[in-house]
Protein backbone atom coordinates (compact mmCIF):
# COMPACT_ATOMS: atom_id res chain seq x y z
CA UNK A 1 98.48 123.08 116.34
CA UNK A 2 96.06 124.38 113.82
CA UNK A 3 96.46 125.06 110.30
CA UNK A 4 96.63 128.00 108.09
CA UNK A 5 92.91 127.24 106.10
CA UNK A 6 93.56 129.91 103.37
CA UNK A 7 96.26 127.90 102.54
CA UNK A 8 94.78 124.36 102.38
CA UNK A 9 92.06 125.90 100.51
CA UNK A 10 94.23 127.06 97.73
CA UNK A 11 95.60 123.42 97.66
CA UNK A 12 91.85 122.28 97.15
CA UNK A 13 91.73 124.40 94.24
CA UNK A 14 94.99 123.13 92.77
CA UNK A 15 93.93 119.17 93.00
CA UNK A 16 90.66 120.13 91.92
CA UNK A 17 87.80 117.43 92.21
CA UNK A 18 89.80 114.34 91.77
CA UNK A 19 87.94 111.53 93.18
CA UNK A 20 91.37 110.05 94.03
CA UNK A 21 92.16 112.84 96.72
CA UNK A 22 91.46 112.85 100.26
CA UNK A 23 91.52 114.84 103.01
CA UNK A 24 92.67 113.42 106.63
CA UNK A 25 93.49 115.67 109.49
CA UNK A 26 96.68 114.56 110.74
CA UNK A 27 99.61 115.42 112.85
CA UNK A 28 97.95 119.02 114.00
CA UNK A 29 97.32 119.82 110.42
CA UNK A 30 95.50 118.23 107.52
CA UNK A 31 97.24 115.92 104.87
CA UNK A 32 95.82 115.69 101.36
CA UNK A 33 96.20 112.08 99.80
CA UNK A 34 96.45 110.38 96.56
CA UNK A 35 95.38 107.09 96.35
CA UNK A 36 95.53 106.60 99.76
CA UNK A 37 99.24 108.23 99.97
CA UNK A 38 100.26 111.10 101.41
CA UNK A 39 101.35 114.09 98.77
CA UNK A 40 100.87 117.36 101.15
CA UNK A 41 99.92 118.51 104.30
CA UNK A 42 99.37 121.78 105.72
CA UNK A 43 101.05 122.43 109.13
CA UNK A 44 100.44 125.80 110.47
CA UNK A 45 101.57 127.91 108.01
CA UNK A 46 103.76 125.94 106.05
CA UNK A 47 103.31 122.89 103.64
CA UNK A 48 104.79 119.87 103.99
CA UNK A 49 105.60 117.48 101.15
CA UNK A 50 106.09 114.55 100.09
CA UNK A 51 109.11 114.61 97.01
CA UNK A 52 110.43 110.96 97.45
CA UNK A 53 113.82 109.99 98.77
CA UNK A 54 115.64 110.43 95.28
CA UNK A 55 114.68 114.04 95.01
CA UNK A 56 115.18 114.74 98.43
CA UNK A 57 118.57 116.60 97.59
CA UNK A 58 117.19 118.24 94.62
CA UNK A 59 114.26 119.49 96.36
CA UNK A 60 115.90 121.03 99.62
CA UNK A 61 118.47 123.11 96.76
CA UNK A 62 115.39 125.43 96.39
CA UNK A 63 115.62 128.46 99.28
CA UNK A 64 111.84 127.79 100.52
CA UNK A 65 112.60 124.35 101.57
CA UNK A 66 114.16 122.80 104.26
CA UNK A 67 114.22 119.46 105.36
CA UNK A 68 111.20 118.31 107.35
CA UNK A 69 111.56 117.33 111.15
CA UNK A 70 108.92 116.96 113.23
CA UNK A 71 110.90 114.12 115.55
CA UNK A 72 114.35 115.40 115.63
CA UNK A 73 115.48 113.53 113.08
CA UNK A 74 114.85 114.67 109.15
CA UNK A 75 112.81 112.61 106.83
CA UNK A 76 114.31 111.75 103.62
CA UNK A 77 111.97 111.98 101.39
CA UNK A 78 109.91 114.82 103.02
CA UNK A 79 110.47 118.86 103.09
CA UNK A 80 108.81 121.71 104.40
CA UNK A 81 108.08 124.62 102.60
CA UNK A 82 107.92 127.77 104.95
CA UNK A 83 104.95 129.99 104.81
CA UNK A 84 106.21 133.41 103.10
CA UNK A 85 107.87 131.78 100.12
CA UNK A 86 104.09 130.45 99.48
CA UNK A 87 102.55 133.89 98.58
CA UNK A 88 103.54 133.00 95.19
CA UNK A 89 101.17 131.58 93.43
CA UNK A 90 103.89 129.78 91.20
CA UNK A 91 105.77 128.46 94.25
CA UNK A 92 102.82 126.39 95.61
CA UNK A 93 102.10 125.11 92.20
CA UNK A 94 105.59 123.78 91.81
CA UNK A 95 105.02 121.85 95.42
CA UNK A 96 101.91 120.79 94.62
CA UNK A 97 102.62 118.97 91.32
CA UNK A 98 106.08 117.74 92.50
CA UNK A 99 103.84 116.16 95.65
CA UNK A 100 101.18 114.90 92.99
CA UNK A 101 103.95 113.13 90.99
CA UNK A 102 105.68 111.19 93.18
CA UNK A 103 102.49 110.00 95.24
CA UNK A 104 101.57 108.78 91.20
CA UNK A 105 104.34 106.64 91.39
CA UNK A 106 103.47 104.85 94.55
CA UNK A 107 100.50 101.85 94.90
CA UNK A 108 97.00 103.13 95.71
CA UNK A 109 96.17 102.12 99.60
């Protein structure tokens, strides 16, 4: 599967040149990492991301998101974001800095 680079691009711009992200090409798509921890990948065109198991509920109440299931079986603590809802601009910011919290909660790898 590829991935929607347009998209992975604007989340470049919104981490900006932290020396504590990373960029690893994973599961068809490519995952950016804080610390060594996952935050957000982009998988064709949608976003997947990484909110935490406590706001897992909270997170898939907004209509972009659904829970994320590559397996069969959902991930708590994952959703995916689909691709139209991320035209707007203030959409993928809110993903992006609820990804970039909760990977600032978690131990650098």
């Amino acid at each position: 599967m590829t991935y929607d680079e347009g998209l992975a691009q604007r989340i470049r711009e919104r981490l900006g040149e932290q020396p504590a992200v990373t960029e690893k090409r994973m599961f068809g798509g490519l995952a950016f990492l804080l610390h060594g921890n996952m935050a957000v990948a982009v998988s064709g065109e949608e976003v997947v991301v990484r909110v935490g198991p406590d706001w897992t509920e909270q997170a898939l109440a907004r209509p972009e998101a659904r829970p994320m299931d590559f397996t069969g079986r959902p991930m708590r603590g994952w959703v995916t974001v689909s691709g139209p809802a991320l035209a707007g601009e203030a959409v993928l910011d809110h993903w992006i800095m609820t990804a970039v919290a909760f990977a600032d909660t978690l131990p650098p790898k």
